[in-house]
Protein backbone atom coordinates (compact mmCIF):
# COMPACT_ATOMS: atom_id res chain seq x y z
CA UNK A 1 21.07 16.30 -29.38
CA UNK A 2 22.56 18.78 -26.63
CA UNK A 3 23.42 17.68 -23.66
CA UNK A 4 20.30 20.25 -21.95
CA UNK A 5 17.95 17.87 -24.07
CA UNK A 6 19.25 14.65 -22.85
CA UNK A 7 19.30 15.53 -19.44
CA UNK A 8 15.50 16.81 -19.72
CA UNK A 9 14.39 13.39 -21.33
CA UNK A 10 16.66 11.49 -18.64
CA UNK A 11 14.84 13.31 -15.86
CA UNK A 12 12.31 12.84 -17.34
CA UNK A 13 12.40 9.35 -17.58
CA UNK A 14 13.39 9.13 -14.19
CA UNK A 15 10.12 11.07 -12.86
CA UNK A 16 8.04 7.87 -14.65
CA UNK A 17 9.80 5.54 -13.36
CA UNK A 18 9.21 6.82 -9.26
CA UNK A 19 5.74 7.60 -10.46
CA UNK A 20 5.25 3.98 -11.12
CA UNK A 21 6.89 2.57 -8.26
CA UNK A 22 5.05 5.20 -5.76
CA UNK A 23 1.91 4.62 -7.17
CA UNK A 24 1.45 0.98 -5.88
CA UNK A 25 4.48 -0.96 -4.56
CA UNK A 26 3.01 -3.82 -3.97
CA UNK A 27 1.19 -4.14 -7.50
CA UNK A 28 1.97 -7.42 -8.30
CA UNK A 29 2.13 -9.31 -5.03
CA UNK A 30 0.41 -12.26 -3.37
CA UNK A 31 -1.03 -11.87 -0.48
CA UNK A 32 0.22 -15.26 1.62
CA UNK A 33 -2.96 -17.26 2.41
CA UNK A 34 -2.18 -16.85 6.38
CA UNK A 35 -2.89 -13.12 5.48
CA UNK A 36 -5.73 -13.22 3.13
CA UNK A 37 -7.58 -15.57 5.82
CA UNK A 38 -7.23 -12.78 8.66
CA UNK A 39 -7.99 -9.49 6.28
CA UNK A 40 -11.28 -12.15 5.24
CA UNK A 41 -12.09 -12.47 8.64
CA UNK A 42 -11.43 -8.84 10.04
CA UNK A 43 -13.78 -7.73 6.70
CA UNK A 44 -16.74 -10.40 8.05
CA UNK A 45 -16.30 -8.95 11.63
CA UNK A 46 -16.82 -5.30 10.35
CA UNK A 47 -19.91 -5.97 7.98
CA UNK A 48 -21.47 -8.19 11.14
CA UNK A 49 -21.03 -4.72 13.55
CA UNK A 50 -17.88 -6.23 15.46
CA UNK A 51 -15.72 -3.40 16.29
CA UNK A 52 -14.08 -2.55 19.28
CA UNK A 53 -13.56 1.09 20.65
CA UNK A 54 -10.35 2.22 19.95
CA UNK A 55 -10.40 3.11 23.80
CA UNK A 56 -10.27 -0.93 24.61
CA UNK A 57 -7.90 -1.48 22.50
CA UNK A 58 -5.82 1.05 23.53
CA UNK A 59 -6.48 -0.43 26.89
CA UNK A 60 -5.88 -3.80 25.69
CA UNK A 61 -2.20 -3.04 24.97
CA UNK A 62 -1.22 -1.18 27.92
């Protein structure tokens, strides 16, 4: 094998390997049930129409 075809199948081996790790770095992980409870919650308070304006919260932080 020349060396032009090893580093084409190096590269490319490389190139799947990022692809993988780009596509979803966090495949895999738990979400810590502290987390899960709050993205549960923030999910109930969207479907029951509880949003606030950005503007308030905006205002809410300054």
């Amino acid at each position: 094998m020349t060396t032009s075809i090893q580093e084409k199948k190096i590269e490319e081996a490389i190139i799947r390997v990022l692809q993988t790790m780009m596509a979803d770095p966090d495949f895999g992980l738990e979400l810590r049930p502290e987390f899960e409870r709050k993205l549960m919650k923030s999910a109930a308070s969207r479907k029951a129409g509880h949003l606030k304006d950005f503007r308030e919260v905006l205002a809410s932080l300054l």
